[in-house]
C-alpha atoms as a PDB file:
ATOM      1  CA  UNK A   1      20.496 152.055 131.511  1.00  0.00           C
ATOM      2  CA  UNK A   2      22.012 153.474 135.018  1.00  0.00           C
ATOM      3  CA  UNK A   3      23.071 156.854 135.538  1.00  0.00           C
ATOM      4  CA  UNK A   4      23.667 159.207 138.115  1.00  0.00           C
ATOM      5  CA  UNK A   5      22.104 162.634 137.209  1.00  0.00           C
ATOM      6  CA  UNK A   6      22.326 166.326 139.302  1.00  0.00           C
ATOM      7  CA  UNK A   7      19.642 168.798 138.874  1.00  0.00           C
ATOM      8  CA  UNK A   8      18.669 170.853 137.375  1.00  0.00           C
ATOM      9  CA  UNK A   9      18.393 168.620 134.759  1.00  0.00           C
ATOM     10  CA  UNK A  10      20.005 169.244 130.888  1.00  0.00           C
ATOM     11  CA  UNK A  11      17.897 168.828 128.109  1.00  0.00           C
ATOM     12  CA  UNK A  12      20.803 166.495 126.500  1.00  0.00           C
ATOM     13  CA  UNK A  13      19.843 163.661 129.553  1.00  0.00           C
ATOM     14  CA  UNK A  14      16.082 164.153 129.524  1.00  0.00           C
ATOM     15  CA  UNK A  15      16.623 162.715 125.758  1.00  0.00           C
ATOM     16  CA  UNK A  16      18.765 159.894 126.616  1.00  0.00           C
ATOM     17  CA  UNK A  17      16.393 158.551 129.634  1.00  0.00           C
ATOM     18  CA  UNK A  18      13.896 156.131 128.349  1.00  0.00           C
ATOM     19  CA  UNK A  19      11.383 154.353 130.714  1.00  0.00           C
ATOM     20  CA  UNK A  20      12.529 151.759 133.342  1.00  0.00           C
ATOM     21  CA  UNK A  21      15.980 153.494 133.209  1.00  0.00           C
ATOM     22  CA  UNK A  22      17.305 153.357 136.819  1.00  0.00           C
ATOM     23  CA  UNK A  23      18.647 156.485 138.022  1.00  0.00           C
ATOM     24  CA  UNK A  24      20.504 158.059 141.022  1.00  0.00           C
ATOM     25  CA  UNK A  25      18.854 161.582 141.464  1.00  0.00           C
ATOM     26  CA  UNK A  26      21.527 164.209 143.363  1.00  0.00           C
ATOM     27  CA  UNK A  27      20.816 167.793 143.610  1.00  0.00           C
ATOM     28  CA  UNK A  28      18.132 170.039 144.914  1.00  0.00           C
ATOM     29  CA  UNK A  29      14.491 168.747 144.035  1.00  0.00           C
ATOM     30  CA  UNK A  30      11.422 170.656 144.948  1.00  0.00           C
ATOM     31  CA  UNK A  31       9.274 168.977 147.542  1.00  0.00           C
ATOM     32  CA  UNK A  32       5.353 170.178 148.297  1.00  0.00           C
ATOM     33  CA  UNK A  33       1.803 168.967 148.118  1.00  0.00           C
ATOM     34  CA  UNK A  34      -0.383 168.647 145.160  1.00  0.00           C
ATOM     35  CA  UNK A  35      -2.205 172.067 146.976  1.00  0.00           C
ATOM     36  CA  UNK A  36       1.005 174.216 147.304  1.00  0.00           C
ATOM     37  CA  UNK A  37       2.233 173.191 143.363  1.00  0.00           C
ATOM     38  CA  UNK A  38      -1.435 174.842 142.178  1.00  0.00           C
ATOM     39  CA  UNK A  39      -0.857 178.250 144.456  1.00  0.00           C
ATOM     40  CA  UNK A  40       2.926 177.989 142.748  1.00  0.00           C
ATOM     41  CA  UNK A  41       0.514 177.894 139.409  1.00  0.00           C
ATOM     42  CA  UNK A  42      -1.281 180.283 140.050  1.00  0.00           C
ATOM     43  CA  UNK A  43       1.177 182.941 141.104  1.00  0.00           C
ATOM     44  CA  UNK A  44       2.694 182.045 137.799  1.00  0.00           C
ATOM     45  CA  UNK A  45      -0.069 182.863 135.650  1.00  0.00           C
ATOM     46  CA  UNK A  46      -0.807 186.208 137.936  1.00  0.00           C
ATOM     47  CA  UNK A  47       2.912 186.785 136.787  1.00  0.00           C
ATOM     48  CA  UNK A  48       3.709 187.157 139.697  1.00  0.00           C
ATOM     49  CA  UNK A  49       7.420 186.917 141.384  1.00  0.00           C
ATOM     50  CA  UNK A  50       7.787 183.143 142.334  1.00  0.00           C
ATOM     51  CA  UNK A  51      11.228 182.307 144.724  1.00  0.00           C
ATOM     52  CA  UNK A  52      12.214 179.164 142.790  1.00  0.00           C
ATOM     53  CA  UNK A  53      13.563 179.193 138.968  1.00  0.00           C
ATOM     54  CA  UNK A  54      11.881 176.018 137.676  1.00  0.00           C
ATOM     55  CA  UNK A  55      14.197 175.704 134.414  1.00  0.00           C
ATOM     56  CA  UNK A  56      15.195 172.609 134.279  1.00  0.00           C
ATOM     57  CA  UNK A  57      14.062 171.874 137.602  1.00  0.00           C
ATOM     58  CA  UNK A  58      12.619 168.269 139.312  1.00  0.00           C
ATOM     59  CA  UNK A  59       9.732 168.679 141.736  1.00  0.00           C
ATOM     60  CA  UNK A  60       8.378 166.045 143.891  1.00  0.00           C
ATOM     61  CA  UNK A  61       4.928 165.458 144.771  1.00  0.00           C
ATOM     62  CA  UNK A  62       4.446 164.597 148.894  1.00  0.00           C
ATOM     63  CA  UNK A  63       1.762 163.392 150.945  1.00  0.00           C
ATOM     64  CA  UNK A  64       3.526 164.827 153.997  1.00  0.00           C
ATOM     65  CA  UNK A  65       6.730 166.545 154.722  1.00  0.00           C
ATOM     66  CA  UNK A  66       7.685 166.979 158.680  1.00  0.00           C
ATOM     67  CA  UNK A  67      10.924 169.413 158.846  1.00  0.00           C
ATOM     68  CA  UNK A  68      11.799 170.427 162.429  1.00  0.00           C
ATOM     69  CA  UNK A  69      14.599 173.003 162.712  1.00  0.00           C
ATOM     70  CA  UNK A  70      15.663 172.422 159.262  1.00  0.00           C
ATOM     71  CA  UNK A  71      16.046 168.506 159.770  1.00  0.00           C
ATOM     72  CA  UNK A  72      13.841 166.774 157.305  1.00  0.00           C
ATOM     73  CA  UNK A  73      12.000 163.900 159.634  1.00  0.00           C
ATOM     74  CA  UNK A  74       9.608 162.051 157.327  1.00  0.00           C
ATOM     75  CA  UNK A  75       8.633 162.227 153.774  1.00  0.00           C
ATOM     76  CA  UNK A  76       5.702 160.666 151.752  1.00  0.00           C
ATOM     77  CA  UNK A  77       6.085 160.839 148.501  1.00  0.00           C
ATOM     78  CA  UNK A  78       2.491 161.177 146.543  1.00  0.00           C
ATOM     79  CA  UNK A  79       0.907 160.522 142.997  1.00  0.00           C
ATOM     80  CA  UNK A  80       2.399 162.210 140.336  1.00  0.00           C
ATOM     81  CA  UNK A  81       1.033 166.140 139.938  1.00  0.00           C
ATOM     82  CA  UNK A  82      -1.642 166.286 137.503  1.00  0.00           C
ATOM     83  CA  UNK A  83      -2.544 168.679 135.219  1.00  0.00           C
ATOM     84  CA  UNK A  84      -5.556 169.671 137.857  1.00  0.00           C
ATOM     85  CA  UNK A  85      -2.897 170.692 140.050  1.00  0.00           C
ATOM     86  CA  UNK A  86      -0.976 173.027 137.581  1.00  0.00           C
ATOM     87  CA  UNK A  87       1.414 170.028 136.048  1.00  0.00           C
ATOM     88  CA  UNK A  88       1.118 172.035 132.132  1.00  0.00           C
ATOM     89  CA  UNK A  89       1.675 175.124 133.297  1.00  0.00           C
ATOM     90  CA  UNK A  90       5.043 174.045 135.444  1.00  0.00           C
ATOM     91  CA  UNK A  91       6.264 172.010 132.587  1.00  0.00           C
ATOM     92  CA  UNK A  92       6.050 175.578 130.082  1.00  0.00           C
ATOM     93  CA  UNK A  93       7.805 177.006 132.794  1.00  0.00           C
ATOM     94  CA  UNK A  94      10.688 174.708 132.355  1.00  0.00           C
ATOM     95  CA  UNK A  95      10.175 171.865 135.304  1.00  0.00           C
ATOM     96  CA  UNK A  96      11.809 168.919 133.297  1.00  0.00           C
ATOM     97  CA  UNK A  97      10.979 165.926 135.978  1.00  0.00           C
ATOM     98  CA  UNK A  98       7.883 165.032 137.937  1.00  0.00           C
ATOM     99  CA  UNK A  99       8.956 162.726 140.852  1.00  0.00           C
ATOM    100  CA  UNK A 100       5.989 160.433 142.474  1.00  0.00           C
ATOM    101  CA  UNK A 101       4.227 157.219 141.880  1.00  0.00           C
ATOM    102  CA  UNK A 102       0.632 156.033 140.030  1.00  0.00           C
ATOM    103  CA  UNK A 103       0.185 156.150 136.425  1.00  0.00           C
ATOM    104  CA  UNK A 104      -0.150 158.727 133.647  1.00  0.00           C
ATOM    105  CA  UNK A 105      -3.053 159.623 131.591  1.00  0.00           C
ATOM    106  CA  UNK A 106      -2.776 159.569 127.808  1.00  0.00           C
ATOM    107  CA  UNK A 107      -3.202 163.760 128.435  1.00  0.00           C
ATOM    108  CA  UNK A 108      -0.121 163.558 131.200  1.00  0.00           C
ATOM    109  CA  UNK A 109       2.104 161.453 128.368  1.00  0.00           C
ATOM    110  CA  UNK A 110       1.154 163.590 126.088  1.00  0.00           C
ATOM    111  CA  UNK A 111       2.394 166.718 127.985  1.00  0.00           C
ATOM    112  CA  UNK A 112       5.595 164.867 128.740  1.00  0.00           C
ATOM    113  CA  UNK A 113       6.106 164.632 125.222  1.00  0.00           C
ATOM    114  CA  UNK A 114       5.403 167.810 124.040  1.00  0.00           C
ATOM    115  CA  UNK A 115       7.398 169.487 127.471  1.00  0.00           C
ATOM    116  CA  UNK A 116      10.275 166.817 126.616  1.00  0.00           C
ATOM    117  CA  UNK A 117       9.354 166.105 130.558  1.00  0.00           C
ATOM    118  CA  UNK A 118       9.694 162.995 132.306  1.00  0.00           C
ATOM    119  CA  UNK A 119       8.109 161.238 135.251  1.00  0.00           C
ATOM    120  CA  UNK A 120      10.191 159.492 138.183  1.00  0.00           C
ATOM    121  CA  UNK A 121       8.937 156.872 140.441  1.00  0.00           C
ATOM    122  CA  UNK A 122      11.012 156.206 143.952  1.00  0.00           C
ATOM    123  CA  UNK A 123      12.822 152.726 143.786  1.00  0.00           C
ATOM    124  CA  UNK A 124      13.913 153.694 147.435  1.00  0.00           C
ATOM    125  CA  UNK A 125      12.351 155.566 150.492  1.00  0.00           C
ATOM    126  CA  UNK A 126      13.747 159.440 149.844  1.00  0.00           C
ATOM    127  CA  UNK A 127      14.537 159.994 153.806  1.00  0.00           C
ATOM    128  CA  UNK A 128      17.736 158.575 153.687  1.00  0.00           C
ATOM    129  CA  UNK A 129      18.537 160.269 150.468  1.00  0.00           C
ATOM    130  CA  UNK A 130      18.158 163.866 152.074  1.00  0.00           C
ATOM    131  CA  UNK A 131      20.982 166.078 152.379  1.00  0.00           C
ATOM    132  CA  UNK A 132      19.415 169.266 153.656  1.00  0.00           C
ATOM    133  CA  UNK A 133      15.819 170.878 153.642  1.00  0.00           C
ATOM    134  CA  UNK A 134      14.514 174.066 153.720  1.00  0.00           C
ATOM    135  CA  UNK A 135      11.058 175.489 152.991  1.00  0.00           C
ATOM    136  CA  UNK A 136      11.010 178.178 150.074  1.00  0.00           C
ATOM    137  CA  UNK A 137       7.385 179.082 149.136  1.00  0.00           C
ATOM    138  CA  UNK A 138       4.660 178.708 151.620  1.00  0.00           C
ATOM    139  CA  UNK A 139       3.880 178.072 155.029  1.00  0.00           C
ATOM    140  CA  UNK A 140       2.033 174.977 157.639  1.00  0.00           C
ATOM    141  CA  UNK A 141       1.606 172.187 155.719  1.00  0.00           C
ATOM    142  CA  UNK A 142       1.242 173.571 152.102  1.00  0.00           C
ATOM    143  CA  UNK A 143       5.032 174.424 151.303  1.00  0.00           C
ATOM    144  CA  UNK A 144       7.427 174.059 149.225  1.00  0.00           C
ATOM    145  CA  UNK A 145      10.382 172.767 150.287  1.00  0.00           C
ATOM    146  CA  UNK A 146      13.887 172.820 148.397  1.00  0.00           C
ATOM    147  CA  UNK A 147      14.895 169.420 149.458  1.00  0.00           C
ATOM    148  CA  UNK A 148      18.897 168.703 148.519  1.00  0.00           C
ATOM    149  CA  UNK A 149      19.306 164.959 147.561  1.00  0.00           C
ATOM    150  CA  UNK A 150      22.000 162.795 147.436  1.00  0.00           C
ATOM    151  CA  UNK A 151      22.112 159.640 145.361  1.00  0.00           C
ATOM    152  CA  UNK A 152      18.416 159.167 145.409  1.00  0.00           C
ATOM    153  CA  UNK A 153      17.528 155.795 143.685  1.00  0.00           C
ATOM    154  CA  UNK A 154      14.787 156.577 140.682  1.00  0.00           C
ATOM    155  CA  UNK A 155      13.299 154.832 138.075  1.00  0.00           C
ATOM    156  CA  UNK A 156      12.017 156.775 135.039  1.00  0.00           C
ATOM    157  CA  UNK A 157       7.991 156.011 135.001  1.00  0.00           C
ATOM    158  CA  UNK A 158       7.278 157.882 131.775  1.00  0.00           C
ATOM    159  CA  UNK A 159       9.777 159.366 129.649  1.00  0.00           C
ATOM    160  CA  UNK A 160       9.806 162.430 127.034  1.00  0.00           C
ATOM    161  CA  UNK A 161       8.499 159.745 123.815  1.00  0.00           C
ATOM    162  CA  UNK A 162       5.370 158.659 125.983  1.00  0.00           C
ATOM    163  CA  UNK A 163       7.201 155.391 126.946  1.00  0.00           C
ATOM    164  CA  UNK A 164       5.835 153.964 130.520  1.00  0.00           C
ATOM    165  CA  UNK A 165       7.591 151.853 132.844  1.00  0.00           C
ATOM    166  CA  UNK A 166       5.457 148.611 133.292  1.00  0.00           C
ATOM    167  CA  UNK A 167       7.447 147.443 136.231  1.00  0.00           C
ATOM    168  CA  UNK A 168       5.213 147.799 139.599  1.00  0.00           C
ATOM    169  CA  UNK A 169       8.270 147.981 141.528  1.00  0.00           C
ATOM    170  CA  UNK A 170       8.432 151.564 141.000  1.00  0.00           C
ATOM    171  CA  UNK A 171       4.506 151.633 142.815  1.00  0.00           C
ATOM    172  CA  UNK A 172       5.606 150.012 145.398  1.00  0.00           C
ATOM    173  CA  UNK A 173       7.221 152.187 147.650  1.00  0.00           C
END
């Protein structure tokens, strides 16, 4: 299946994706390094005030973001948080979509499952896909940035049943 989906995501398409579903990802989707999602984590469970409302939200795990007066320059786009990193904790807290590549753990399925989460891989580089940037948590090289995407080419790596994409393609980029 195809589809063009905006975030934040409803629960009623989160069902319908299955794995190798291509997708074209538009909306704002939450951009920061495997370090700045665990200090997100852990301001969550010192219940403390965080500035982003994950409900329904996609975040995207990066290797590097460079952002120069508010122009996003370059984007890497990492493995796939883990639940080292805070992933379980996120997903309680309403994230609905993981964006980045590798594979998932029988644990990671599993908490897609029980979250009704899903992982997407890039089918495209993201650079050209970016709208708008702007950082929203954080500061130097560990933030967050809200990243506003338009048409973003996807493919769903794991979906909400523990189904995985086998294709490579989606590893490839």
């Amino acid at each position: 299946m195809s589809m063009s989906i905006l975030t934040p995501i409803p629960t009623s398409v989160i069902a319908k994706l299955r794995a190798g579903d291509r997708v074209n990802l538009s909306g704002i989707v939450y951009a920061g390094r495997q370090s700045a999602y665990s200090r997100l984590a852990d301001a969550v469970r010192r219940g403390e005030a965080i500035p982003i409302d994950l409900e329904r939200q996609v975040i995207c795990c990066v290797d590097e973001t460079i952002v120069r007066d508010g122009v996003t320059w370059g984007i890497t786009i990492g493995n796939g948080l883990s639940l080292d990193h805070g992933a379980s904790l996120l997903l309680t807290e309403g994230v609905r979509g993981i964006l980045g590549t590798g594979t998932n753990s029988a644990t990671m399925k599993y908490v897609y499952r029980k979250y009704g989460a899903v992982q997407f891989g890039p089918a495209a580089p993201i650079s050209g896909h970016v709208e708008a940037a702007r950082v929203v948590m954080g500061e130097g090289a560990d933030v967050i940035l809200a990243l506003n995407l338009i048409d973003f080419p996807v493919v769903v790596a794991c979906d909400a049943f523990g189904g995985e994409n086998s294709n490579d393609e989606v590893d490839d980029m």
